[in-house]
N, C-alpha and C. Protein backbone atom coordinates (compact mmCIF):
# COMPACT_ATOMS: atom_id res chain seq x y z
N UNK A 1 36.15 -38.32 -20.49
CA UNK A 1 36.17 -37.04 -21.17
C UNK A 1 35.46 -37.13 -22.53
N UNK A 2 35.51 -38.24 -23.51
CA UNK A 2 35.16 -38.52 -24.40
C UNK A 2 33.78 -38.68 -24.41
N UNK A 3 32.96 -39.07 -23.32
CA UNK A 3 31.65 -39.27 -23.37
C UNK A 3 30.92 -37.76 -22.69
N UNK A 4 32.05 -37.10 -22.08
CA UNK A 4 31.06 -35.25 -21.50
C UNK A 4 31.21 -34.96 -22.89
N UNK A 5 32.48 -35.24 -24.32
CA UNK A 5 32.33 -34.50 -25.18
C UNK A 5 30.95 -35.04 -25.76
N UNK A 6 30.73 -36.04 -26.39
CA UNK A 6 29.70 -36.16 -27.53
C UNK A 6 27.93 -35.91 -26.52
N UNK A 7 28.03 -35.63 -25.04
CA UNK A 7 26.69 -35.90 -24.61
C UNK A 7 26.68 -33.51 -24.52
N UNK A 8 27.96 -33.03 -24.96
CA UNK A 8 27.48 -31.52 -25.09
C UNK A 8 27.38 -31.24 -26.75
N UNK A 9 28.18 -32.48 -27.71
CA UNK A 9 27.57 -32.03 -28.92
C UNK A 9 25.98 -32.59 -28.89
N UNK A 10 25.13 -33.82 -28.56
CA UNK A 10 24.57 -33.90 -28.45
C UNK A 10 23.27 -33.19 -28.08
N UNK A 11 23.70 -32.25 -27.20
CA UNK A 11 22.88 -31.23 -26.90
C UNK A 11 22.93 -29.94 -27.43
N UNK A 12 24.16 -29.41 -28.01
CA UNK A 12 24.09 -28.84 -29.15
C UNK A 12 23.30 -28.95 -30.33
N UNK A 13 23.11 -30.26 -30.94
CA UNK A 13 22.58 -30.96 -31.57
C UNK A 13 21.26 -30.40 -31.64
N UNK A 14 20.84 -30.94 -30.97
CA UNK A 14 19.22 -30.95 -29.87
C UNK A 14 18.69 -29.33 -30.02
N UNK A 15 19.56 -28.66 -29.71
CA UNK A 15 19.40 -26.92 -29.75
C UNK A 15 18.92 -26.53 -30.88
N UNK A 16 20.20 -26.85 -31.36
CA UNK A 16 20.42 -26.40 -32.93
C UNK A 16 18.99 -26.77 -34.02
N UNK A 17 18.79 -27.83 -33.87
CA UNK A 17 17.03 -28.47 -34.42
C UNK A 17 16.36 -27.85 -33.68
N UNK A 18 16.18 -27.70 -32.64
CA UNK A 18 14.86 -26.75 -32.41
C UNK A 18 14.68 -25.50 -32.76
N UNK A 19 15.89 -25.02 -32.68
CA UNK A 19 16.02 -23.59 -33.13
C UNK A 19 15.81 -23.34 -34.96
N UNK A 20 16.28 -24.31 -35.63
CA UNK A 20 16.01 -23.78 -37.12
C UNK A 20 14.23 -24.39 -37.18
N UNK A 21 14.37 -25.72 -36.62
CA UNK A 21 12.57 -25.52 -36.33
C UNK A 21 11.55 -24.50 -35.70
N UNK A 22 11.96 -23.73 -34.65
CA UNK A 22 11.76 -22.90 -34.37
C UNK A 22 11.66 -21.46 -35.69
N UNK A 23 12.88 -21.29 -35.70
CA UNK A 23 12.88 -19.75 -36.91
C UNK A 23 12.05 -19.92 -38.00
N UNK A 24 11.77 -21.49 -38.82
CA UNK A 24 10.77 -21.46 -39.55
C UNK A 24 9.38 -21.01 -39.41
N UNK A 25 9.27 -21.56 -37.85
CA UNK A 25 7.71 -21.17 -37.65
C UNK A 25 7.80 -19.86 -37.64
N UNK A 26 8.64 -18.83 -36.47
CA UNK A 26 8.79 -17.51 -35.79
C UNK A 26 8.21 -16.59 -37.50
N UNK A 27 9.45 -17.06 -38.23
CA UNK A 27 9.63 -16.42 -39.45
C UNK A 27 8.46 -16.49 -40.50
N UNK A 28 7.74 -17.00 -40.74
CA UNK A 28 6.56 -17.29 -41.21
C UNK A 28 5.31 -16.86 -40.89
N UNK A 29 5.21 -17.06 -38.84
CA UNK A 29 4.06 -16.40 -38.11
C UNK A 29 4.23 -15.63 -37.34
N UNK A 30 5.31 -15.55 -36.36
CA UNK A 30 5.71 -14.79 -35.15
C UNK A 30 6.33 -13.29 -35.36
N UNK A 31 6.99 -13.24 -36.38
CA UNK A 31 8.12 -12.26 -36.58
C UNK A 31 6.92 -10.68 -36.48
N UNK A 32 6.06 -10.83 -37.14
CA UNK A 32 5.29 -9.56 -37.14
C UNK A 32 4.55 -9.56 -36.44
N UNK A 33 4.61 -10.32 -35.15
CA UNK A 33 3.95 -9.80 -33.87
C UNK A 33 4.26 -9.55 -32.69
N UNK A 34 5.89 -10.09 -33.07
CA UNK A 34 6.40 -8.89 -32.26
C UNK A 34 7.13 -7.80 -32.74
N UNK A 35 7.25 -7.53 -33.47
CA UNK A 35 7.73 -6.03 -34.40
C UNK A 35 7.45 -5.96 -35.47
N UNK A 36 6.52 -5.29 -35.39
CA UNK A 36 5.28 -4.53 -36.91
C UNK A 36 5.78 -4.34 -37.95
N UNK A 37 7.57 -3.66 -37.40
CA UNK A 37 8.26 -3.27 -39.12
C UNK A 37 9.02 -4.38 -39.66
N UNK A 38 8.56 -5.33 -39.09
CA UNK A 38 8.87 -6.38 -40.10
C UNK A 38 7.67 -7.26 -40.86
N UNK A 39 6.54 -6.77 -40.47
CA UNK A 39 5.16 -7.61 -40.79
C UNK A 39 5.18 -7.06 -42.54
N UNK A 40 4.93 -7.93 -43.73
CA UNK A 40 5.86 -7.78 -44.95
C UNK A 40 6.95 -7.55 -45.48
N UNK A 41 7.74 -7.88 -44.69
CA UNK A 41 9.44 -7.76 -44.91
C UNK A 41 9.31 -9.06 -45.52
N UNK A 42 10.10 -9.25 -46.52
CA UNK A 42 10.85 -9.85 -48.03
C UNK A 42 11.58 -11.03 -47.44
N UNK A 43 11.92 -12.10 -48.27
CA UNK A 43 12.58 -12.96 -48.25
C UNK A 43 13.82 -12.49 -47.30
N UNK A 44 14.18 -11.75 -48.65
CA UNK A 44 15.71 -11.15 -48.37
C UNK A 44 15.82 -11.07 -46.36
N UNK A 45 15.01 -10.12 -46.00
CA UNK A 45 14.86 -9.98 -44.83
C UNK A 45 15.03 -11.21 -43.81
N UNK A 46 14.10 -11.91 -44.09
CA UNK A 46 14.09 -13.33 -43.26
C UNK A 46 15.33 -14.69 -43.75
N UNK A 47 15.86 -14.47 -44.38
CA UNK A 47 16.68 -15.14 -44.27
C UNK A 47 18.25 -14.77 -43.50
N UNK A 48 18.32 -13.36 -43.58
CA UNK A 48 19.01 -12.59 -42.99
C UNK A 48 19.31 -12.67 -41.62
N UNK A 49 17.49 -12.97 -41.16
CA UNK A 49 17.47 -12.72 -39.73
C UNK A 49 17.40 -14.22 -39.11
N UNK A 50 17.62 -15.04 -39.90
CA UNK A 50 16.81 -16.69 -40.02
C UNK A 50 18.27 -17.13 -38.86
N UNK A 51 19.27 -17.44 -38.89
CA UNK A 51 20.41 -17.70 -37.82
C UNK A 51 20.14 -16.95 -36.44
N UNK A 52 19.76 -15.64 -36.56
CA UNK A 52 19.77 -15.26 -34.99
C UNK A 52 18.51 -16.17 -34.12
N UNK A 53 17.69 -16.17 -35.25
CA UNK A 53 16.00 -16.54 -34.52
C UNK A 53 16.15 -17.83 -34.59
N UNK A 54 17.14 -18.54 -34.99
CA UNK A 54 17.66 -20.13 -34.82
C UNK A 54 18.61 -19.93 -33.31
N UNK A 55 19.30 -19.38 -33.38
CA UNK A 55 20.20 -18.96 -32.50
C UNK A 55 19.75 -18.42 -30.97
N UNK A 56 18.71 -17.84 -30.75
CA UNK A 56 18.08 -17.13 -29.89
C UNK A 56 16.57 -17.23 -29.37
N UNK A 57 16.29 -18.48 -30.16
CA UNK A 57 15.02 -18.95 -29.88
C UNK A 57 14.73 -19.16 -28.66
N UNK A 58 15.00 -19.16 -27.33
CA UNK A 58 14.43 -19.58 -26.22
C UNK A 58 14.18 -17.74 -25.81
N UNK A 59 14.64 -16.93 -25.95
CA UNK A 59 14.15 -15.36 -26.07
C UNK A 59 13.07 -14.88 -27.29
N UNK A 60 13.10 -15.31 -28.26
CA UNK A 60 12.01 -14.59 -28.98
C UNK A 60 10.56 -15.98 -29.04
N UNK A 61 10.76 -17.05 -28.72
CA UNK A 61 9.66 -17.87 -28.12
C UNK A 61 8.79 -17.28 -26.45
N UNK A 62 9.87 -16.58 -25.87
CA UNK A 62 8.92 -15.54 -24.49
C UNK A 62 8.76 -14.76 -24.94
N UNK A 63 9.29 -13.95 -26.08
CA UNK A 63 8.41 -13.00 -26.60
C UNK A 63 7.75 -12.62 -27.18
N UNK A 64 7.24 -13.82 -27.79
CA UNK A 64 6.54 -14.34 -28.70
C UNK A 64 5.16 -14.83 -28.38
N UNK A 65 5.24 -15.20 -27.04
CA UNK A 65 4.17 -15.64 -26.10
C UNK A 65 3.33 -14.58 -25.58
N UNK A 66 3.98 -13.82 -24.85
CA UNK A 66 3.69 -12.23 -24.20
C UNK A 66 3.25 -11.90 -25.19
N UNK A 67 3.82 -12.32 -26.39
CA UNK A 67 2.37 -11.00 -27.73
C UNK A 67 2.63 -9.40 -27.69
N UNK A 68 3.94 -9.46 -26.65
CA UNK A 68 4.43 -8.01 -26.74
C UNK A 68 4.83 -7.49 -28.14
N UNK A 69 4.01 -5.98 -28.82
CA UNK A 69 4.90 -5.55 -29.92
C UNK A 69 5.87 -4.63 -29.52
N UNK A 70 5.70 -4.24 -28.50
CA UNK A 70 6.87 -2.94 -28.09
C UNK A 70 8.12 -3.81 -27.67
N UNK A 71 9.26 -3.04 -27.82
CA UNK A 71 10.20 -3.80 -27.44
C UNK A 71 10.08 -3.48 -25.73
N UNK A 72 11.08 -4.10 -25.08
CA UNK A 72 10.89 -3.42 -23.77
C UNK A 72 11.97 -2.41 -23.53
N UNK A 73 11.69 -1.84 -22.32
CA UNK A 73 12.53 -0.43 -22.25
C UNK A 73 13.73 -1.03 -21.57
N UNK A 74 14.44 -0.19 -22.52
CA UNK A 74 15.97 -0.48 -21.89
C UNK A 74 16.48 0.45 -20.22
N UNK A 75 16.76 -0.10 -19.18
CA UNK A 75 17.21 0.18 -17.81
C UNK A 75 18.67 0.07 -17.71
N UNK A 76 19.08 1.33 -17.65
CA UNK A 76 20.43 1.69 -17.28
C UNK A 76 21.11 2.71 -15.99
N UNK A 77 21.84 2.49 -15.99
CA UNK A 77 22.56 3.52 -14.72
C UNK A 77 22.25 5.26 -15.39
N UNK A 78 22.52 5.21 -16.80
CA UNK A 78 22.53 6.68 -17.63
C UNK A 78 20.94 7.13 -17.22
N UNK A 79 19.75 5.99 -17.95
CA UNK A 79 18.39 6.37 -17.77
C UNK A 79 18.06 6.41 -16.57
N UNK A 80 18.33 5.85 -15.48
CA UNK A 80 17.66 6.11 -14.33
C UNK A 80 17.87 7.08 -13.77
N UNK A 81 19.69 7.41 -13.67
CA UNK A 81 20.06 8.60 -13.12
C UNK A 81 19.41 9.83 -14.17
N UNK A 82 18.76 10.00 -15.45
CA UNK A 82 18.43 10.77 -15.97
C UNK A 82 17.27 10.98 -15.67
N UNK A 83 16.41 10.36 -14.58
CA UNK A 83 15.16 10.48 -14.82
C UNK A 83 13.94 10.03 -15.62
N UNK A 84 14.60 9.00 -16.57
CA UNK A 84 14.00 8.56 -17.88
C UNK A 84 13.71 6.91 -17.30
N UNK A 85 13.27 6.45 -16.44
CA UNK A 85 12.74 5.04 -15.61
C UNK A 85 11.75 5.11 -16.34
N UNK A 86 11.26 4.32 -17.61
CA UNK A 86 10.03 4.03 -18.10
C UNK A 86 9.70 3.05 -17.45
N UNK A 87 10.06 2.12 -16.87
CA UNK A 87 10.15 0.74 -16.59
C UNK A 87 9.74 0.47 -14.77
């Protein structure tokens, strides 16, 4: 039991460094290409957002790739049955 624990902090570990390695770069180059209203957003801003984009890096690294600026359209039971299927 002692060795599943330290081989999932371990990989926690592992995450966790890529991800604040990660948000440095995102935050520096990436952030305003995929959403424009943040392209000159302030310190203040990026440090704010600096834990999620540590946190969530294996999603904003694919979206980051794609070079998508739009977000994508959200698909629901409400929008489809409304007629509103952008997607």
């Amino acid at each position: 039991m002692e060795t599943a624990v330290q081989i999932l902090l371990a990989a926690a570990a592992v995450y966790g460094a890529a991800g604040a390695v990660f948000a440095l770069a995102f935050l520096s180059l990436g952030v305003g290409k995929i959403d424009p209203g943040a392209k000159g957003a302030g310190l203040g801003f990026r440090l704010v957002v600096a834990p999620a984009a540590a946190a969530l890096w294996p999603l904003l690294l694919k979206r980051w790739k794609q070079g998508s600026a739009e977000a994508p359209a959200e698909r629901n039971a409400h929008r489809m049955a409304a007629g509103g299927d952008a997607g």
